[in-house]
Every structure is written in structure tokens, then in C-alpha cells.
C-alpha atoms as a PDB file:
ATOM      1  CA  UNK A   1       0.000   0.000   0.000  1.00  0.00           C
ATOM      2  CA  UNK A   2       1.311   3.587  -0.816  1.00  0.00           C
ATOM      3  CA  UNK A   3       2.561   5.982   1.803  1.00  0.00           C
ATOM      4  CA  UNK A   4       0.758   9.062   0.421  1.00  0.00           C
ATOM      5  CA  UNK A   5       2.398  11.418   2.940  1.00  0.00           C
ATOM      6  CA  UNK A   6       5.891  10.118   2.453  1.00  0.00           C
ATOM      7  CA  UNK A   7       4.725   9.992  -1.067  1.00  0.00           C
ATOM      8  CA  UNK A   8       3.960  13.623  -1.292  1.00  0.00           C
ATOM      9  CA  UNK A   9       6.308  14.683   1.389  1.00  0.00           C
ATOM     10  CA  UNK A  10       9.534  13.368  -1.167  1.00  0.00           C
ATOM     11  CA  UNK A  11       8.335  14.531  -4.247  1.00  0.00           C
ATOM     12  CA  UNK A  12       8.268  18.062  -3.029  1.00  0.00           C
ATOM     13  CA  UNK A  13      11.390  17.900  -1.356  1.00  0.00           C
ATOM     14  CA  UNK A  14      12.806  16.426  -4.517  1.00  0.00           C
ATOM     15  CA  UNK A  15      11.369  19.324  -6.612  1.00  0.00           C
ATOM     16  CA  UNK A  16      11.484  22.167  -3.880  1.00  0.00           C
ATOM     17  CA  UNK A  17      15.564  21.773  -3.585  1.00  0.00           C
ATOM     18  CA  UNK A  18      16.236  22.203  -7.109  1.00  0.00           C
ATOM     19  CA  UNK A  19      14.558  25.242  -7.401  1.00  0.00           C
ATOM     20  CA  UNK A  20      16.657  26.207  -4.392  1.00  0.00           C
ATOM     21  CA  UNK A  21      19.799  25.529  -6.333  1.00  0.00           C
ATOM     22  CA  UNK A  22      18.374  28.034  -9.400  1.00  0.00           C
ATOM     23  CA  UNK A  23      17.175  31.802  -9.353  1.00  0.00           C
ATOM     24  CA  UNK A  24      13.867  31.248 -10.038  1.00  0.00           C
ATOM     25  CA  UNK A  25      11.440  32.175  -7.704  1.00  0.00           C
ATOM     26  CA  UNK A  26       8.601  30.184  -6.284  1.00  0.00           C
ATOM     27  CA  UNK A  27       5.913  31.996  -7.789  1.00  0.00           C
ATOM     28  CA  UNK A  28       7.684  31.214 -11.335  1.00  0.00           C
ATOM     29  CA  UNK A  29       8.107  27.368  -9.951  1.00  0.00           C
ATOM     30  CA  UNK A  30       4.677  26.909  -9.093  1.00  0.00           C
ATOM     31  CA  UNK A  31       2.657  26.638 -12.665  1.00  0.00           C
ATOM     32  CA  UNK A  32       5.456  24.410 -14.269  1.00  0.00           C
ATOM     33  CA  UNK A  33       5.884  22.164 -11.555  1.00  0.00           C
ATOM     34  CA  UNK A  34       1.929  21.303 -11.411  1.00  0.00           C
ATOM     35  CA  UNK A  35       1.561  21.204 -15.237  1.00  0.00           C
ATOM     36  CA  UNK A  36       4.343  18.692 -14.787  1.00  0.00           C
ATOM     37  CA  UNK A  37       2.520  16.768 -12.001  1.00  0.00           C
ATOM     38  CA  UNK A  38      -0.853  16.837 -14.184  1.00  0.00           C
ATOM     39  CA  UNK A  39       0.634  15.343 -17.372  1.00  0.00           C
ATOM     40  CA  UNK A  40       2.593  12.433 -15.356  1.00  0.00           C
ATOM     41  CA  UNK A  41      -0.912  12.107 -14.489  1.00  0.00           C
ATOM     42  CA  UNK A  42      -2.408  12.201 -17.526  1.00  0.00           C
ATOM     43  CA  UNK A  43       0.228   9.534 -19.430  1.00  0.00           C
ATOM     44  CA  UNK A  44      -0.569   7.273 -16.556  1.00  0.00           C
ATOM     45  CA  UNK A  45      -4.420   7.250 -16.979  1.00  0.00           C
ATOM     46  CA  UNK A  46      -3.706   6.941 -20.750  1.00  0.00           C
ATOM     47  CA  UNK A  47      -1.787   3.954 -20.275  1.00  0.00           C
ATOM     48  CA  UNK A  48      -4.357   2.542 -18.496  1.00  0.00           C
ATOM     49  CA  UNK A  49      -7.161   2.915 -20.910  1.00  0.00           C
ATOM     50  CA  UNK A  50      -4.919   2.546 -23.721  1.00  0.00           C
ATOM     51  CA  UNK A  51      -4.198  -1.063 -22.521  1.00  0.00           C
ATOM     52  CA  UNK A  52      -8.172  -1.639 -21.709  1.00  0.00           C
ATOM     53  CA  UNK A  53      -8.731  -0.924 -25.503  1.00  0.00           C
ATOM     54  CA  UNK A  54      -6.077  -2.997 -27.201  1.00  0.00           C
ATOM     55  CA  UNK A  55      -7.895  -5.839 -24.696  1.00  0.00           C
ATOM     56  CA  UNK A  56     -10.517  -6.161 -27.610  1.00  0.00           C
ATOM     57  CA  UNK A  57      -8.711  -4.754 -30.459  1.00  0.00           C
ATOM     58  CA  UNK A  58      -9.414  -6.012 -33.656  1.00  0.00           C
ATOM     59  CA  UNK A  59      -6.874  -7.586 -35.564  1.00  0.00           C
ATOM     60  CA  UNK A  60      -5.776  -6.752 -39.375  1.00  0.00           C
ATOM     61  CA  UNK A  61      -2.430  -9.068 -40.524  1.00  0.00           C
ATOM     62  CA  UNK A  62      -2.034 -10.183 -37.385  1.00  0.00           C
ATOM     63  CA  UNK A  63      -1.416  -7.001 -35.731  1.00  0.00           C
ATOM     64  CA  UNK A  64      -4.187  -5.253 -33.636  1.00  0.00           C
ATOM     65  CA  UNK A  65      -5.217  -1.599 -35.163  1.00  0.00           C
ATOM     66  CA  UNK A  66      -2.991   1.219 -33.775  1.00  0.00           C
ATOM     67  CA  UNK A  67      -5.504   3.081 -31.040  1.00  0.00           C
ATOM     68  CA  UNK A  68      -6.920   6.318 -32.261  1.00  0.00           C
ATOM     69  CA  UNK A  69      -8.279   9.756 -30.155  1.00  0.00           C
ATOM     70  CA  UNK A  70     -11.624   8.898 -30.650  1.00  0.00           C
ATOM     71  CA  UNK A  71     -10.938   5.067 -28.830  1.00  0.00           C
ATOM     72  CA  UNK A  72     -10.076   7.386 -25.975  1.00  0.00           C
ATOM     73  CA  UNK A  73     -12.831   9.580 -26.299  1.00  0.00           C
ATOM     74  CA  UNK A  74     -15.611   6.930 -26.473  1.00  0.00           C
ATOM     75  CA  UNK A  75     -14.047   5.792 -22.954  1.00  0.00           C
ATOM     76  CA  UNK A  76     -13.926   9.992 -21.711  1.00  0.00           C
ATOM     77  CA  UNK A  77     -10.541   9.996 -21.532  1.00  0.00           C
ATOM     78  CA  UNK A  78      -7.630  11.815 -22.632  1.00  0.00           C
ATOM     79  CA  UNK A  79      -6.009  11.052 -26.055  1.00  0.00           C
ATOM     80  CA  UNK A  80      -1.862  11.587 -25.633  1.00  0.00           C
ATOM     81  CA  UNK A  81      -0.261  12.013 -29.316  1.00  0.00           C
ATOM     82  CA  UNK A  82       3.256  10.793 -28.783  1.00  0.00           C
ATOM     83  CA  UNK A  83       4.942  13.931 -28.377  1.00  0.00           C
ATOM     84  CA  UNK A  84       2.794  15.104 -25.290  1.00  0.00           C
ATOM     85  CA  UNK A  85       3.816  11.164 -23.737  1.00  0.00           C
ATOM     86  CA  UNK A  86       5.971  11.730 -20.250  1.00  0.00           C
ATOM     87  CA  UNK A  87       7.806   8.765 -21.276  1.00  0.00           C
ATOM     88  CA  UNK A  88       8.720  10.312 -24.567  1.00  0.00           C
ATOM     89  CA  UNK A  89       9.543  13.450 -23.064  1.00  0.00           C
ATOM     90  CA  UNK A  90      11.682  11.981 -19.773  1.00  0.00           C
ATOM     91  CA  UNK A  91      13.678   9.622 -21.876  1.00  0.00           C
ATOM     92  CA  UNK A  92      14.445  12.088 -24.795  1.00  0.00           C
ATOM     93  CA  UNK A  93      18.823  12.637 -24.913  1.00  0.00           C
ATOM     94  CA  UNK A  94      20.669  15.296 -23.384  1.00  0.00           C
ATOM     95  CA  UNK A  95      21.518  17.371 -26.410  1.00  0.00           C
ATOM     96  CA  UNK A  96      17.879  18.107 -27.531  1.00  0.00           C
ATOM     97  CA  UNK A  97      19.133  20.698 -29.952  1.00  0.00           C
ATOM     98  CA  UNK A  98      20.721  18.156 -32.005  1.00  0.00           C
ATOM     99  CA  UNK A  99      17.518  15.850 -32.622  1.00  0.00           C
ATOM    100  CA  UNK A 100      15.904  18.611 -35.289  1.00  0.00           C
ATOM    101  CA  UNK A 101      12.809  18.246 -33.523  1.00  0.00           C
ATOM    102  CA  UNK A 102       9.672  20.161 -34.719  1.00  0.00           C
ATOM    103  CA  UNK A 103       6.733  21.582 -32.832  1.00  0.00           C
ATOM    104  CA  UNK A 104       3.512  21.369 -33.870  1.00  0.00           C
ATOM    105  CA  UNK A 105       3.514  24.446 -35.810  1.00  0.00           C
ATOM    106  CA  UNK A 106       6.651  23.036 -37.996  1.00  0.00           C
ATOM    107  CA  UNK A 107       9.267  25.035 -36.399  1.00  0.00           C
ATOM    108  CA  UNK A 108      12.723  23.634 -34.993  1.00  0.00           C
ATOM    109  CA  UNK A 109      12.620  22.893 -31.523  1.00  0.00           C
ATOM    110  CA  UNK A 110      16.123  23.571 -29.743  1.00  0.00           C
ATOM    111  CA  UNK A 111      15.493  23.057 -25.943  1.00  0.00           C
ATOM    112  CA  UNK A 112      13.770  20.999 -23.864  1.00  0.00           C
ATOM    113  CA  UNK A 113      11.899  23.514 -22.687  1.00  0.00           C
ATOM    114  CA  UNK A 114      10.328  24.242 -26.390  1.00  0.00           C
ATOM    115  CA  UNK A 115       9.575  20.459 -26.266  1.00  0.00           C
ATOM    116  CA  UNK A 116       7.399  20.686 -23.095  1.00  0.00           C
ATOM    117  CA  UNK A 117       5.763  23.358 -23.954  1.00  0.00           C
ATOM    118  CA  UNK A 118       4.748  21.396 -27.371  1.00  0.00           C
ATOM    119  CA  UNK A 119       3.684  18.973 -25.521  1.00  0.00           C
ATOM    120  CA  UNK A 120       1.603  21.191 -23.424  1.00  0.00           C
ATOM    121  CA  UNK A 121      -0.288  22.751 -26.758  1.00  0.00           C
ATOM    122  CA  UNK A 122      -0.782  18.989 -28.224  1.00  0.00           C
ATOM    123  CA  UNK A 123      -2.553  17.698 -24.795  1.00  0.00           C
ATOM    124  CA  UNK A 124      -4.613  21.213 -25.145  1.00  0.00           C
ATOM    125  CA  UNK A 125      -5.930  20.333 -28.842  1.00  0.00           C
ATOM    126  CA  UNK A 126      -6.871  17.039 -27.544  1.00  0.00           C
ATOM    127  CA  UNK A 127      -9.523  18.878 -24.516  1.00  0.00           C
ATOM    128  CA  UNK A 128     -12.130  21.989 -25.341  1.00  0.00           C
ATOM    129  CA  UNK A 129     -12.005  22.294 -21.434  1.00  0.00           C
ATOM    130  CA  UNK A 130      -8.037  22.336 -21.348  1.00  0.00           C
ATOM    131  CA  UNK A 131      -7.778  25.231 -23.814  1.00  0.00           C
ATOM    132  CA  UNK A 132      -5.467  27.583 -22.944  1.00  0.00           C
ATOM    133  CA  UNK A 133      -5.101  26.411 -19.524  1.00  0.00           C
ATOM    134  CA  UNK A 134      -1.776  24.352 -19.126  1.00  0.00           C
ATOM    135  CA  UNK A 135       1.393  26.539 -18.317  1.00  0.00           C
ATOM    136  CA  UNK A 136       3.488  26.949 -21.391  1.00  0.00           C
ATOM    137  CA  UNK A 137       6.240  28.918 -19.854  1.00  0.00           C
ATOM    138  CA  UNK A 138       8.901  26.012 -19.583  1.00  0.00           C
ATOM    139  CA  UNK A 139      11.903  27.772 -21.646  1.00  0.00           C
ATOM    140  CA  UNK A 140      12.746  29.681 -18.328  1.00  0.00           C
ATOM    141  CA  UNK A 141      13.900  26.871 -16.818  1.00  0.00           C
ATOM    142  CA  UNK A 142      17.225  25.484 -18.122  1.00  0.00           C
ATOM    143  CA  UNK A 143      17.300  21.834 -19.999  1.00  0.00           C
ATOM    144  CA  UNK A 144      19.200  20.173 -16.948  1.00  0.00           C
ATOM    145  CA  UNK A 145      16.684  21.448 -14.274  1.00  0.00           C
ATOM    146  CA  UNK A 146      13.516  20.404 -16.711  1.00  0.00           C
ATOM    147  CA  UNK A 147      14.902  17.490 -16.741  1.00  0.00           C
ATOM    148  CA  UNK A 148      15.692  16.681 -13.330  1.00  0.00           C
ATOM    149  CA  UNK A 149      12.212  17.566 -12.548  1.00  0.00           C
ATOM    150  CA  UNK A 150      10.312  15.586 -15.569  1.00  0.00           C
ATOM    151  CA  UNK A 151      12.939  12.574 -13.617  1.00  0.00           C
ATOM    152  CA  UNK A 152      11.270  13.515 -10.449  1.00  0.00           C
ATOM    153  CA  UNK A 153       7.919  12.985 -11.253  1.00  0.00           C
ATOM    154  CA  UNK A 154       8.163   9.765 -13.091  1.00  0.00           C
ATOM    155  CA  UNK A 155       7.578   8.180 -10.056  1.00  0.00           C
ATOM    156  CA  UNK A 156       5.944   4.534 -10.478  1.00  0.00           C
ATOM    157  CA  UNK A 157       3.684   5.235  -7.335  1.00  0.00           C
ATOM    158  CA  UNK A 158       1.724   7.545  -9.479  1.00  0.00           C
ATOM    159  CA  UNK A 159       0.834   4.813 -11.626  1.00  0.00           C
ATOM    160  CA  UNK A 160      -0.684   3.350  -8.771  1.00  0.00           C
ATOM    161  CA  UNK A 161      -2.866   6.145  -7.593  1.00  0.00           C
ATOM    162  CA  UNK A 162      -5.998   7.936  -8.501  1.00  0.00           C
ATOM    163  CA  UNK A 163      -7.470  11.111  -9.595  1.00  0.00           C
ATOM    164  CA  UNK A 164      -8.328  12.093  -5.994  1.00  0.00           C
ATOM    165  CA  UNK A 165      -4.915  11.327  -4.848  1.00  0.00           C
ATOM    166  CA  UNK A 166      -3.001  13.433  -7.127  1.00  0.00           C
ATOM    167  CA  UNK A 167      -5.299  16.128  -6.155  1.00  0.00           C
ATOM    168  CA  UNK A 168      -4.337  15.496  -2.702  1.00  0.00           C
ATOM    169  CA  UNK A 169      -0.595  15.927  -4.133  1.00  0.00           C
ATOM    170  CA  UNK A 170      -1.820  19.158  -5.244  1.00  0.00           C
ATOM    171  CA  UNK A 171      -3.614  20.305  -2.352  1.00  0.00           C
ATOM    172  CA  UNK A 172      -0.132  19.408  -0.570  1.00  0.00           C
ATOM    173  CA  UNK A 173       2.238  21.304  -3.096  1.00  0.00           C
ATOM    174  CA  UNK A 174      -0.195  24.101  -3.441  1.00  0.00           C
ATOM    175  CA  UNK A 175       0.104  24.659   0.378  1.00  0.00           C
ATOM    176  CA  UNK A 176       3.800  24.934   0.041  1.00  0.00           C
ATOM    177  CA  UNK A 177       3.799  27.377  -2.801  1.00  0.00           C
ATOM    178  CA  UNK A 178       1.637  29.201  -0.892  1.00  0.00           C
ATOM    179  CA  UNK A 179       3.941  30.391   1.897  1.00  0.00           C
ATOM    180  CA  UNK A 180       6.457  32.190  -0.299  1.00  0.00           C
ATOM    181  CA  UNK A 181       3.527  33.993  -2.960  1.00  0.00           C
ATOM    182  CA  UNK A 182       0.965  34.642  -0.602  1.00  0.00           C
ATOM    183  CA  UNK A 183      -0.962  38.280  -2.008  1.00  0.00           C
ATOM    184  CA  UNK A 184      -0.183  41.429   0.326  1.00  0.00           C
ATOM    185  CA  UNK A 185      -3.378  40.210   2.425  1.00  0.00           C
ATOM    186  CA  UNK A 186      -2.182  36.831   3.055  1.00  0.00           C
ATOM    187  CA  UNK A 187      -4.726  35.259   0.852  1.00  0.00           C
ATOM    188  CA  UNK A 188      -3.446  32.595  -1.473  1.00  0.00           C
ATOM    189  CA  UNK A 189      -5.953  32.838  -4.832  1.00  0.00           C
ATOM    190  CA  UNK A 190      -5.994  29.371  -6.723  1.00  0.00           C
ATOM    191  CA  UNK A 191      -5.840  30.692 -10.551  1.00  0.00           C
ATOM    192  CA  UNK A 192      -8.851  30.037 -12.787  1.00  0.00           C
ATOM    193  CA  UNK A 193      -6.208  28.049 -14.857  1.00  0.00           C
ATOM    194  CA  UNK A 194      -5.210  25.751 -12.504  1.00  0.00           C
ATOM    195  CA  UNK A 195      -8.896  25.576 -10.929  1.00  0.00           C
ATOM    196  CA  UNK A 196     -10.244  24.457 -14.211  1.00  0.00           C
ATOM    197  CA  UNK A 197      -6.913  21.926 -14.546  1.00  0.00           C
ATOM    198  CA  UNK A 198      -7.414  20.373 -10.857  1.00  0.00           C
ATOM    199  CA  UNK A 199     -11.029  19.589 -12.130  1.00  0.00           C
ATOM    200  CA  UNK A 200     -10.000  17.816 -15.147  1.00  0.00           C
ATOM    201  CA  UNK A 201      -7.444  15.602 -12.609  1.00  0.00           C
ATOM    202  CA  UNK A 202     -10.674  14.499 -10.788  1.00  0.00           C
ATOM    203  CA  UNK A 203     -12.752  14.059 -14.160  1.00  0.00           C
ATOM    204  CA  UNK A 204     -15.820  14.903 -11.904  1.00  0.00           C
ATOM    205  CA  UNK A 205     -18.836  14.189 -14.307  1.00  0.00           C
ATOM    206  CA  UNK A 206     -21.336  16.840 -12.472  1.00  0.00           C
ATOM    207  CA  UNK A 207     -21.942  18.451  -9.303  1.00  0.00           C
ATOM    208  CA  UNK A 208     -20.339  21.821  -7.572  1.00  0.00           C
ATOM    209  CA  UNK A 209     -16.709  22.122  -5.954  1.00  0.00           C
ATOM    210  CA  UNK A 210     -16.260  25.038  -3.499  1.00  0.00           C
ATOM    211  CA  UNK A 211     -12.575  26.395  -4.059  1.00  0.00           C
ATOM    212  CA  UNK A 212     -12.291  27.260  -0.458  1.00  0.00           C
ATOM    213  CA  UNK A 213      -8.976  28.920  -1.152  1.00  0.00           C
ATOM    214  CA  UNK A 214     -10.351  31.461  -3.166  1.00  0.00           C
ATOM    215  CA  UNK A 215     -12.836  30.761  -2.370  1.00  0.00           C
ATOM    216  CA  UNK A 216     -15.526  30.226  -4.632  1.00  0.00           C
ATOM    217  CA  UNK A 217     -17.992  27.404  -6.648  1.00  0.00           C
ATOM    218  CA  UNK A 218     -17.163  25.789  -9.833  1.00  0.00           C
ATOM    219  CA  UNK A 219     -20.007  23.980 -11.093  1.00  0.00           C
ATOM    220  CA  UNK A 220     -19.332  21.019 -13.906  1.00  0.00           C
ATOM    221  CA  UNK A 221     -20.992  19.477 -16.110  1.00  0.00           C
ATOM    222  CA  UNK A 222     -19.616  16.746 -19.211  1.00  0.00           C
ATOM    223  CA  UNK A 223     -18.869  19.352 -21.070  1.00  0.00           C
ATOM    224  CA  UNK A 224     -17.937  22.282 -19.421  1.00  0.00           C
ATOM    225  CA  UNK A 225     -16.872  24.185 -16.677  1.00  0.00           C
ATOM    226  CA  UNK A 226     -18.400  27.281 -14.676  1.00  0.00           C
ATOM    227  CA  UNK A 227     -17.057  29.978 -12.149  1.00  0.00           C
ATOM    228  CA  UNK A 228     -19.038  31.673  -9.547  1.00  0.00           C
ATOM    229  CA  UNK A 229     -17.952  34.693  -7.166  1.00  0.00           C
END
């Protein structure tokens, strides 16, 4: 059985000490890291389904079909093209610059950062309620701490976990963040952005959240997502 504390307790440590050893602050840290955390997240849950699927594949030649967006779709999750896949992106060589990658718009790619934030845009396309919500501000970090962290989080315990759990990871990371970029008034506000991105974590189907941070009510529904004051 997983530790969750321990769990949640070394991935922050892991992630909070590198940004300790580079000059950017936390309030720059805090979007990257959790866009991080949610598309570990996402690959995993892909996996999953994507393995459910092949189960009763048909065959063609003796191969099963390759799985499309709209397998995932009929099962309401999250397509991943390759180039948004964590394991793609963690296991990609040092020297990123020398692969001639290209983003999605056709243009060379010559950090990892670029990469990520491809990645980032792809998952977006895939989600009407993602649009423009993942952070896409990865070149400030350099290529060795990016991937240190993208290391970090390919943790096999979050394989083994659920939605709810990972928002409990977070809830616990957001609480951190929160002591260094804390408004004038001491009140922490939870973007919209990463509001809207928490509620795709739990794939809630309908009901209303109160945001207590904020706070507020976000009230969801299949296919969309509402604020309220």
C-alpha cells in the first residue's frame, strides 16, 4: 500500500531543492511544476485505458489496429499524441538541440523547454475544457533542471494512484507554494487556470466544488466548466 504522505512529502522535497539551487522564484516554480505533475498524471491514466482498448482490439495481418483519439474519447478519456507522452519526453537525450525536432507548428525545436511546452499545446488540442489552460512557460527553466524535474515525477507510485490522490498531491504542493507567494493580504488565490486543470485531474462528471482557497464554486458538467464569485 502507498505511503501518500511520504509519497507527497519526497516529491516536493525532490522538486522544492532544485529550485533552491536556481534563481527562479517560487511563484515562477509553481505553474510548471503542477503542469508537470498533471501530465505524469495524464500519461498514466492513458496507459491505463490505452491497454483496456487494445484488450478487444481487432486484428488486421495479425497485428491489432494502432488506437486512435476517438478510442479514448468513447471511454472519456484523454487522447496523448506521442509527443505530449511523459515517457517520450523523460527519456528524450541530453543534447535536444541536435535531434531537429519540430513543434507542432513546424518550427525547430532547440530546448527541452520548447519540447514541453509542445507537448503542453498537443494535450490542449486534444480537450475543449483544457484550452489555454496548461502553463506553457517552460523555456525559463534550463534543460538540466527540466529534466531533473520531468525525472522527479516519473515516479511509479503515481501509476498506482488515482485522480483524488493526485489532487491530494496538489492540495499538498499548493500549500507549500503558498507560503512564499501569498498576495499582500495573506490570501493565497488558486488561478482560474489551474482551478479548471485540478477539475479535469478528478474528471468529476457533475456536481459543484467550493474552491475554499479562493474561495468560490465551480459547477461542472460533461462538457464544461463554470465559475461563480
Amino acid at each position: 500500500m502507498i505511503n501518500i504522505r511520504k509519497l507527497e512529502a519526497e516529491l516536493w522535497e525532490s522538486a522544492d531543492l532544485l529550485r533552491a539551487g536556481s534563481k527562479l522564484t517560487s511563484n515562477q516554480y509553481c505553474m510548471p511544476v503542477l503542469g508537470l505533475i498533471f501530465l505524469r498524471y495524464a500519461y498514466s491514466r492513458f496507459k491505463k485505458v490505452e491497454a483496456e482498448i487494445l484488450k478487444n482490439r481487432p486484428m488486421r495481418n495479425g497485428r491489432a489496429l494502432p488506437v486512435e483519439a476517438n478510442d479514448f474519447a468513447a471511454k472519456s478519456a484523454l487522447f496523448l499524441p506521442k509527443e505530449a507522452q511523459y515517457a517520450y519526453l523523460v527519456n528524450l537525450p541530453e543534447n535536444v538541440a541536435a535531434l531537429d525536432l519540430k513543434n507542432k507548428d513546424g518550427h525547430t525545436m532547440t530546448s527541452l523547454g520548447e519540447v514541453v511546452n509542445n507537448a503542453m499545446l498537443l494535450v490542449e488540442q486534444q480537450s475543449e475544457q483544457l484550452s489555454g489552460v496548461l502553463p506553457k512557460d517552460y523555456t525559463i527553466f534550463s534543460d538540466e533542471l527540466l529534466s531533473e524535474l520531468l525525472r522527479i515525477f516519473n515516479n511509479s507510485a503515481l501509476d498506482e494512484v488515482g485522480g483524488d490522490i493526485i489532487g491530494r498531491i496538489y492540495e499538498y504542493f499548493l500549500n507549500k507554494f503558498a507560503k512564499n507567494i501569498a498576495s499582500d493580504d495573506g490570501v493565497f488565490f488558486t488561478p482560474k487556470s489551474l482551478v479548471k486543470m485540478i477539475v479535469n485531474i478528478l474528471e468529476p462528471k457533475s456536481g459543484i466544488l467550493l474552491d475554499i482557497k479562493t474561495p468560490r464554486l465551480i459547477q461542472f458538467n460533461d462538457s464544461s466548466t463554470d465559475f461563480a464569485a
